[in-house]
C-alpha atoms as a PDB file:
ATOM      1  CA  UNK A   1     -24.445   0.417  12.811  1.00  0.00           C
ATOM      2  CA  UNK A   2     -24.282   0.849   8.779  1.00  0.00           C
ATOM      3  CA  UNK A   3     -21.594   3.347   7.690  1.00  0.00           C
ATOM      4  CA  UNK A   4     -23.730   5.937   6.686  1.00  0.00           C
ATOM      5  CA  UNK A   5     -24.774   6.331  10.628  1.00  0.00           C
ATOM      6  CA  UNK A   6     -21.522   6.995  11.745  1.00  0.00           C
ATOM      7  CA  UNK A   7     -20.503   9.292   9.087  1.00  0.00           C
ATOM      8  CA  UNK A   8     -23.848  10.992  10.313  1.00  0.00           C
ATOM      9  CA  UNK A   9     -22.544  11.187  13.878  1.00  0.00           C
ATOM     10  CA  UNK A  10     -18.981  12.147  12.715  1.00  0.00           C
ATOM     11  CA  UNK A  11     -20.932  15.077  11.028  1.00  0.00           C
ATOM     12  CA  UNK A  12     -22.850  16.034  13.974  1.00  0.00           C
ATOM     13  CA  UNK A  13     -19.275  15.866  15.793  1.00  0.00           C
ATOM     14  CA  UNK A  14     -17.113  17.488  13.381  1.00  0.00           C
ATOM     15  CA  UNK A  15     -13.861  18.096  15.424  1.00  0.00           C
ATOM     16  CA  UNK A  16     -13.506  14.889  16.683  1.00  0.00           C
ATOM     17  CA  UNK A  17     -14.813  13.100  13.710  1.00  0.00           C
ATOM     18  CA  UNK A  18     -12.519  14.368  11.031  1.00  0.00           C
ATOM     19  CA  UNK A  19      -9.762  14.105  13.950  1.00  0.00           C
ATOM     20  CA  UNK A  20     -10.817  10.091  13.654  1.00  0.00           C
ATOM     21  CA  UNK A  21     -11.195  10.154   9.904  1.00  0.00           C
ATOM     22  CA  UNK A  22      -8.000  11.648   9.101  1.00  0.00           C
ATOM     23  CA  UNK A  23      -6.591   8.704  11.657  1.00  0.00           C
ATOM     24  CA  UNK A  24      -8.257   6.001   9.941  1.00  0.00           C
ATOM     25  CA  UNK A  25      -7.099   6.895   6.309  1.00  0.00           C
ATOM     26  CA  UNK A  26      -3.661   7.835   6.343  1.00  0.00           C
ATOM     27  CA  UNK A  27      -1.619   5.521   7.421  1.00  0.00           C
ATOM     28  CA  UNK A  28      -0.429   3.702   4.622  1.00  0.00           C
ATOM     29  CA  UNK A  29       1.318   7.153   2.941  1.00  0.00           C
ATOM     30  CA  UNK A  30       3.023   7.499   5.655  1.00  0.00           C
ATOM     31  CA  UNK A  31       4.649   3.911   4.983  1.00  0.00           C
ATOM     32  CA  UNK A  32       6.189   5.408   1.509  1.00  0.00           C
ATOM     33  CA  UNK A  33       9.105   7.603   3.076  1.00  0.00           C
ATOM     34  CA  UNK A  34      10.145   4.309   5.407  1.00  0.00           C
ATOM     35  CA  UNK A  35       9.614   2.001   2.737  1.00  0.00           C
ATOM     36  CA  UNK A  36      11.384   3.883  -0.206  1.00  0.00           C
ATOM     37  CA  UNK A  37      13.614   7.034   1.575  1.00  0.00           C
ATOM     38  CA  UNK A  38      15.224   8.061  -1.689  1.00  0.00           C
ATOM     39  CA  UNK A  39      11.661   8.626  -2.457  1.00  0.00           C
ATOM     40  CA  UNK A  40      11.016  10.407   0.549  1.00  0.00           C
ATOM     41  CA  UNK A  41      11.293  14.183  -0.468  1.00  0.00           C
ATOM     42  CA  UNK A  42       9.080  13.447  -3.457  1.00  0.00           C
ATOM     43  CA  UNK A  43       6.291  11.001  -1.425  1.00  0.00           C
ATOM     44  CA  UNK A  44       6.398  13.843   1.572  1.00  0.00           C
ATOM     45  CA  UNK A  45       4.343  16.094  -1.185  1.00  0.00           C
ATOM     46  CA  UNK A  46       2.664  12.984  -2.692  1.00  0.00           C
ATOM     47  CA  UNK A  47       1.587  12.257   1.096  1.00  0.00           C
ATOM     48  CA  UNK A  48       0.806  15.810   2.253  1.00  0.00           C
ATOM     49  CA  UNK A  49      -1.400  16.586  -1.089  1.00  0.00           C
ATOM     50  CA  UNK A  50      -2.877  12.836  -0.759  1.00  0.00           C
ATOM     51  CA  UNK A  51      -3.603  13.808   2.921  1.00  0.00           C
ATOM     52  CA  UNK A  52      -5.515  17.205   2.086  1.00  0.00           C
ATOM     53  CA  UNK A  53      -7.407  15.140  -0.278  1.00  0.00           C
ATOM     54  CA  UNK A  54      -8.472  12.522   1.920  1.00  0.00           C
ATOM     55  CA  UNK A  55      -9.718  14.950   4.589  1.00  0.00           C
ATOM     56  CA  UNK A  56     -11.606  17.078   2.157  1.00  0.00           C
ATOM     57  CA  UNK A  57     -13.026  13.780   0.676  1.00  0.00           C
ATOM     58  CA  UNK A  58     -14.125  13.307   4.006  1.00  0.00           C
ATOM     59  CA  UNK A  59     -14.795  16.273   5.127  1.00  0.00           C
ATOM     60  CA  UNK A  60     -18.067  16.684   2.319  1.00  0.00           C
ATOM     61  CA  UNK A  61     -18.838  13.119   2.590  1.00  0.00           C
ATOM     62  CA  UNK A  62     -20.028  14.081   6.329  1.00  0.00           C
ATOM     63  CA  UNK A  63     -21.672  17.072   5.342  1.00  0.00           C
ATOM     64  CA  UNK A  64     -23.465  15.104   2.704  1.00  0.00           C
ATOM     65  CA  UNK A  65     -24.292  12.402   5.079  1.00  0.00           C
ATOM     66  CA  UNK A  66     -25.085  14.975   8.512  1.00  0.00           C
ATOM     67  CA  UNK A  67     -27.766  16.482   5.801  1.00  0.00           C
ATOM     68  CA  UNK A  68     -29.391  13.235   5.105  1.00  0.00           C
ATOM     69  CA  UNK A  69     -28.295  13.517   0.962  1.00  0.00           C
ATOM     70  CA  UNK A  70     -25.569  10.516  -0.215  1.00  0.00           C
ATOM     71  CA  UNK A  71     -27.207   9.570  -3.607  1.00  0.00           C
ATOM     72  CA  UNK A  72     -26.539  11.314  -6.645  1.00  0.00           C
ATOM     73  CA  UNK A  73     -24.742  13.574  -5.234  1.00  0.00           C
ATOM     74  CA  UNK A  74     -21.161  12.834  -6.634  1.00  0.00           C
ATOM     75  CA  UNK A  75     -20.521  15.856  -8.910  1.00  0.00           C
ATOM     76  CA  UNK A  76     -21.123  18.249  -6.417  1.00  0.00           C
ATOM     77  CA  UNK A  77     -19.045  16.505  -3.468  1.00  0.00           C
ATOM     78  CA  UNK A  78     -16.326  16.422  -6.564  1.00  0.00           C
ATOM     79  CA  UNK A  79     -16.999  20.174  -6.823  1.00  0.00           C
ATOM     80  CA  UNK A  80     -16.444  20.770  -3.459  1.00  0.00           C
ATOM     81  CA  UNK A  81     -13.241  18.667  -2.956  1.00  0.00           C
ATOM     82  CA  UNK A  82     -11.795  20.494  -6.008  1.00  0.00           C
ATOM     83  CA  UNK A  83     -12.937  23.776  -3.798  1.00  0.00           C
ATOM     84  CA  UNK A  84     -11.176  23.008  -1.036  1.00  0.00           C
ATOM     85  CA  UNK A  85      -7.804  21.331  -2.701  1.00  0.00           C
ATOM     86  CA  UNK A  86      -6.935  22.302  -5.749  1.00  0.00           C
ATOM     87  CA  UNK A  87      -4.845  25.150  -5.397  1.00  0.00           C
ATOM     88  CA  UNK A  88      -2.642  23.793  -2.233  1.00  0.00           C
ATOM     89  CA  UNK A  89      -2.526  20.163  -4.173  1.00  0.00           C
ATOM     90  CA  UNK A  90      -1.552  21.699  -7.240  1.00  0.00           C
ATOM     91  CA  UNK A  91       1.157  23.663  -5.014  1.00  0.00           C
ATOM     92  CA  UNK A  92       2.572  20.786  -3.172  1.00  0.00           C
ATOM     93  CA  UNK A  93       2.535  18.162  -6.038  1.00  0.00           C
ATOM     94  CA  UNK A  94       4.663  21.439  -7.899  1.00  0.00           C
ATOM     95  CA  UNK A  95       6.749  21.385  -4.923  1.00  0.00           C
ATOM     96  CA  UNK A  96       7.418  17.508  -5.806  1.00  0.00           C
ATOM     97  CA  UNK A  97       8.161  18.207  -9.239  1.00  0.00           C
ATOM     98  CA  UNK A  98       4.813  16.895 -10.557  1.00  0.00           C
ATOM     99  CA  UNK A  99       2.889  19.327 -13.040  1.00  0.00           C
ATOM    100  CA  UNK A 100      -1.180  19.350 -11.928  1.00  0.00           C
ATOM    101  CA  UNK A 101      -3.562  20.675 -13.556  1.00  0.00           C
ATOM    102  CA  UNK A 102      -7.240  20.501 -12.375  1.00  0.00           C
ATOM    103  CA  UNK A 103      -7.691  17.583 -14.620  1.00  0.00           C
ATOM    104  CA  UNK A 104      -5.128  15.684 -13.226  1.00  0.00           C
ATOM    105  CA  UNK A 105      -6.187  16.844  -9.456  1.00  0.00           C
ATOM    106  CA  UNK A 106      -9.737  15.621 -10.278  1.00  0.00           C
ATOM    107  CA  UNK A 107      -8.483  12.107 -11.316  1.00  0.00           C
ATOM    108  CA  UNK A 108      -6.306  12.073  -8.142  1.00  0.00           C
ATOM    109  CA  UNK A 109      -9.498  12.914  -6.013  1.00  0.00           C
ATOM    110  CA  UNK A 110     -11.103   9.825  -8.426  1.00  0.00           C
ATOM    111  CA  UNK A 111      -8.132   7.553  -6.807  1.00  0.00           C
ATOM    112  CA  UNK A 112      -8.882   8.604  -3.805  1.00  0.00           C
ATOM    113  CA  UNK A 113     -12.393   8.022  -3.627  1.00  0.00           C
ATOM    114  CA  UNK A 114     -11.811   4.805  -5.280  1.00  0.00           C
ATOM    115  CA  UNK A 115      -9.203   3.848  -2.538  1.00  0.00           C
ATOM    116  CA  UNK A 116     -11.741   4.199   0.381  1.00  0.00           C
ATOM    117  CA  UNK A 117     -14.254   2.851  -1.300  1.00  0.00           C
ATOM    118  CA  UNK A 118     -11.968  -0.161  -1.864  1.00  0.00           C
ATOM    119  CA  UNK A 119     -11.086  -0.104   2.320  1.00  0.00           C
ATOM    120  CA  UNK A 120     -14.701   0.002   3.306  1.00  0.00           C
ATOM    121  CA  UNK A 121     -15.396   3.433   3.451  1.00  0.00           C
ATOM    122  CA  UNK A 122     -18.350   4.176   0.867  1.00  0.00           C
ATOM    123  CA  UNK A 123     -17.857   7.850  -0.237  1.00  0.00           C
ATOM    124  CA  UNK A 124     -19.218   8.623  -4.051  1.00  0.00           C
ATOM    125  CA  UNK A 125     -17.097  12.203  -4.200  1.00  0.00           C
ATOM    126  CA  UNK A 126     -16.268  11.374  -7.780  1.00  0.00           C
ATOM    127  CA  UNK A 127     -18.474   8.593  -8.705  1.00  0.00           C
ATOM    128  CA  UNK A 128     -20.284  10.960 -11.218  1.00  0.00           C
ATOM    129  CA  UNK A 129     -16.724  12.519 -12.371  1.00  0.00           C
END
């Protein structure tokens, strides 16, 4: 089953797929606080806005994909994540002392997209960014 099918499914399902989305790309943030815990109260606001990225990466990817349209779609699905994100990511990267302005957001969602991309998980959110 290609990729594309199960993001399909996970659309059709949307509780319980973003539930098993958010699962399957986290858990290496969470590694930061353990890994570096002087770090910790600035990587808990890295993580969190990282987190609310990732899901609303996600999140439009399966919309795209439950509608049948992945192609040439990446400025919009970057539209959509910036929609969703960018005031609350803007808030908690504040929170950790980091100044974000959309730019910056949009080349975090970038990263982001990259990252899955990189792990398997072909989402174009910001391909087109």
């Amino acid at each position: 089953m290609s990729f594309i099918s199960v993001l399909e499914t996970v659309g059709k399902g949307f509780a319980k797929g973003l539930k098993w989305a958010a699962e399957y790309a986290v858990p290496v943030e969470k590694l930061v606080g353990l890994l570096f815990p002087a770090a910790a109260p600035v990587a808990d606001g890295v993580a969190a806005a990282t987190s609310l990225i990732q899901s609303a990466v996600l999140l439009v990817e399966q919309k795209y994909a439950a509608s049948g349209v992945q192609k040439g779609t990446g400025a919009q699905k970057l539209a959509e994540v910036m929609l969703l994100t960018e005031q609350s990511v803007a808030a908690l990267l504040a929170k950790a002392g980091i100044a974000a302005d959309t730019t910056y957001i949009a080349n975090v969602v970038s990263a982001v997209v990259g990252i899955l991309n990189v792990q398997g998980t072909p989402v174009s959110a910001a391909t087109a960014a």
